[in-house]
Every structure is written in C-alpha cells, then in structure tokens.
C-alpha atoms as a PDB file:
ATOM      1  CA  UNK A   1     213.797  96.902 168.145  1.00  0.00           C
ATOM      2  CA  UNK A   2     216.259  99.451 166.692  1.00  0.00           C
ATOM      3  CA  UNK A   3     219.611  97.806 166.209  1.00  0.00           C
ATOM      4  CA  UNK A   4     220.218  95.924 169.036  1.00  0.00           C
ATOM      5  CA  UNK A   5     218.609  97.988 171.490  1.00  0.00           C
ATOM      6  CA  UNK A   6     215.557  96.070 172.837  1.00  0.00           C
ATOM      7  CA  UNK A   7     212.767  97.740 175.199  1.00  0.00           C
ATOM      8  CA  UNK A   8     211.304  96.210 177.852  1.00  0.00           C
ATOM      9  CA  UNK A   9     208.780  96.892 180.312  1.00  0.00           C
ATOM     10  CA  UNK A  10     210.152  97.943 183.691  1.00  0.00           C
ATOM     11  CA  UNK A  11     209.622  94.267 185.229  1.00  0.00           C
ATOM     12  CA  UNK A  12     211.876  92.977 182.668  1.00  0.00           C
ATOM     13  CA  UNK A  13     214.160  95.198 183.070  1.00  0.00           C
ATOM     14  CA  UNK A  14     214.334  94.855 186.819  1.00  0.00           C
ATOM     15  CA  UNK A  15     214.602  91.089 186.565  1.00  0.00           C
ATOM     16  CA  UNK A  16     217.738  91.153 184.276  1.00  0.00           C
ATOM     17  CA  UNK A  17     219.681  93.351 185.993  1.00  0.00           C
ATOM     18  CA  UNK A  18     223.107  92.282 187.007  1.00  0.00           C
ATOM     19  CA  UNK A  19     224.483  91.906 190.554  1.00  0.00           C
ATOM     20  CA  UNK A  20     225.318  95.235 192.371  1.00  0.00           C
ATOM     21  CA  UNK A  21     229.237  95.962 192.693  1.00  0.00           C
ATOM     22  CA  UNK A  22     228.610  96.414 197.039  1.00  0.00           C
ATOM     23  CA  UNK A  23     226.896  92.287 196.689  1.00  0.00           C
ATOM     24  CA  UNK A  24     228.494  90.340 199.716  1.00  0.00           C
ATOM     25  CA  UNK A  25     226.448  87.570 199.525  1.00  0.00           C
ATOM     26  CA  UNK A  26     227.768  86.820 195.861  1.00  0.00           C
ATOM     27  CA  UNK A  27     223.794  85.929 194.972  1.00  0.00           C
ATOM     28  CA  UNK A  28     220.476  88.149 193.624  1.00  0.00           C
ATOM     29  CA  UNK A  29     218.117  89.045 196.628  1.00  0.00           C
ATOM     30  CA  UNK A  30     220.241  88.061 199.137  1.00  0.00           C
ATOM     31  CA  UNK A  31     221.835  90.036 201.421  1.00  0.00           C
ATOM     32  CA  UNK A  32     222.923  90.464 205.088  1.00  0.00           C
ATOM     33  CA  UNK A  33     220.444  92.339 207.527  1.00  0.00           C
ATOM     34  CA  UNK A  34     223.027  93.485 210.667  1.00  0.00           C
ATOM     35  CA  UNK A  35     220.125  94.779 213.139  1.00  0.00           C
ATOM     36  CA  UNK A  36     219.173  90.894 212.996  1.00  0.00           C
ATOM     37  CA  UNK A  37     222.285  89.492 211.798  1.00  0.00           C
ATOM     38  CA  UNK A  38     220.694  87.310 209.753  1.00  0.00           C
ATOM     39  CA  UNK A  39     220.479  86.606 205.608  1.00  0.00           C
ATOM     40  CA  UNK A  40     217.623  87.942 204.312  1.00  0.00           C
ATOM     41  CA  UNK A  41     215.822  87.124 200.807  1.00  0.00           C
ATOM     42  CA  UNK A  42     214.183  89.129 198.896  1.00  0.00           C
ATOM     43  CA  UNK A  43     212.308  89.324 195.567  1.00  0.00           C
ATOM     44  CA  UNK A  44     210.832  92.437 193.498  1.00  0.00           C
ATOM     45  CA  UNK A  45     207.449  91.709 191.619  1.00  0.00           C
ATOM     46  CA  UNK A  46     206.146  94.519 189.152  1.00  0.00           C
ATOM     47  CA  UNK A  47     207.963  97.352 191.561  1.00  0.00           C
ATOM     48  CA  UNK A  48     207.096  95.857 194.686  1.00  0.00           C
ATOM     49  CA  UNK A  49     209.406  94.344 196.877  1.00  0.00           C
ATOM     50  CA  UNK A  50     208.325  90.690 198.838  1.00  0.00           C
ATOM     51  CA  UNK A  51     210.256  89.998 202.080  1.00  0.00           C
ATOM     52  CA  UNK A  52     210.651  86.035 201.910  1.00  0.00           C
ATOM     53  CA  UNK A  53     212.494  85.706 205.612  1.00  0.00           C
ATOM     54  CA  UNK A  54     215.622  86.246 207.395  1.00  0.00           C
ATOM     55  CA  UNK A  55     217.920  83.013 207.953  1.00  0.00           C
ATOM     56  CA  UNK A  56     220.833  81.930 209.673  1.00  0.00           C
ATOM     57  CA  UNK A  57     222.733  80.862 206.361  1.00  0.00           C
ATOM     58  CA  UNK A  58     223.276  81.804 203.373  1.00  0.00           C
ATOM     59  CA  UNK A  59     222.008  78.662 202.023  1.00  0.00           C
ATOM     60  CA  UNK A  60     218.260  78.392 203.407  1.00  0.00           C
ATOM     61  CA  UNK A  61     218.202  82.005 202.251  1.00  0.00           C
ATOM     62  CA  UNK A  62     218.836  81.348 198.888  1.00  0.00           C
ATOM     63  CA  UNK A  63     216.485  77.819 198.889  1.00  0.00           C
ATOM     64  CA  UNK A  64     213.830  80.046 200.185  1.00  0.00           C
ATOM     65  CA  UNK A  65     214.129  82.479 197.171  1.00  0.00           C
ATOM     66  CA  UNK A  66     214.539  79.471 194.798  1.00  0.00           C
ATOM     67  CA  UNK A  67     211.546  77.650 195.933  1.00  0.00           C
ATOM     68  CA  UNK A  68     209.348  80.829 195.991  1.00  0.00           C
ATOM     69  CA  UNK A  69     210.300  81.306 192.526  1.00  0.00           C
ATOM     70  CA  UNK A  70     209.411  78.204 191.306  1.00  0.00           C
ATOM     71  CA  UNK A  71     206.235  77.871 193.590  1.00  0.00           C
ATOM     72  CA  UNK A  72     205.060  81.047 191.702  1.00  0.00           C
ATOM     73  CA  UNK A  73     206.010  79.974 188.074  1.00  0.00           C
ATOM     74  CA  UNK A  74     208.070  82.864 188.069  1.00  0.00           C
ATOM     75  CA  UNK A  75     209.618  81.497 184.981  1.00  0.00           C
ATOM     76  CA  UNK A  76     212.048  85.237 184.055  1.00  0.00           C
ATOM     77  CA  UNK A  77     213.807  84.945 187.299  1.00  0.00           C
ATOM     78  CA  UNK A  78     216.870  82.582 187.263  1.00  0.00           C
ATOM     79  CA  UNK A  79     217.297  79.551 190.013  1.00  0.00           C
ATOM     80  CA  UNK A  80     220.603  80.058 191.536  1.00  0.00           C
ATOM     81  CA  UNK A  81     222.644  77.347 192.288  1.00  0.00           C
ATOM     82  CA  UNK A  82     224.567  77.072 195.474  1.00  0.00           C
ATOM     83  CA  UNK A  83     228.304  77.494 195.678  1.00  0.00           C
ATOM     84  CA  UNK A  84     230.043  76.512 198.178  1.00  0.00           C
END
C-alpha cells in the first residue's frame, strides 16, 4: 500500500465498483433485457459473467441475485436490500 492507494486483484476490483451512471434499475446486476422485456440478474465471478434468470419484476430479480450470493458464500458481494 502506497499512501492510500490499495491494489487489488481484478475480482476485487470488479466487485467494488460503483453503479454505472446509464443504471435504470437503481441496483448492481440488474438490468432490463427489451428483446424479452424482462429483468435480468446477473453476477461476474473471476471475469466471467453468470446469467441467474430473467423475471417479471424487479424484485424476484434482485432475490434471485441475493440468494445466489449467499448460497455461494460469496461473502465480497453486498446483499441489496429492496426499495420500494
């Protein structure tokens, strides 16, 4: 560590990256697929990326990506909580 410059690995680093500007969905690996118009989740694992579904709601989209985070132990990602 040099200051306050910390290096991580490129996992890390992909895991604590903040939400994109273009989000709509207003949570992490969740977006809206409009060839199925459907959510979709997704999660990204040591550079690869895991399709978890596509769902009618916002909601199951974001339980799925919850529960396959903790089903995993996938303790560096964060659970989101739903906002309605």
């Amino acid at each position: 560590m040099r200051g306050n410059l910390q290096y991580r690995d490129a996992h890390l680093q992909n895991v604590n990256q903040r939400k994109r500007k273009d989000n709509k969905s207003g949570y992490t690996g969740i977006f809206w697929y409009k060839l199925a118009k459907k959510w979709c989740t997704q999660i990204k694992i040591n550079r690869k990326r895991i399709h978890l579904g596509t769902f009618d709601s916002k909601q199951e989209a974001l339980k799925a990506r919850n529960d396959y985070i903790l089903e995993n132990n996938l303790t560096e990602y964060k659970i989101q909580e739903w906002e309605n």
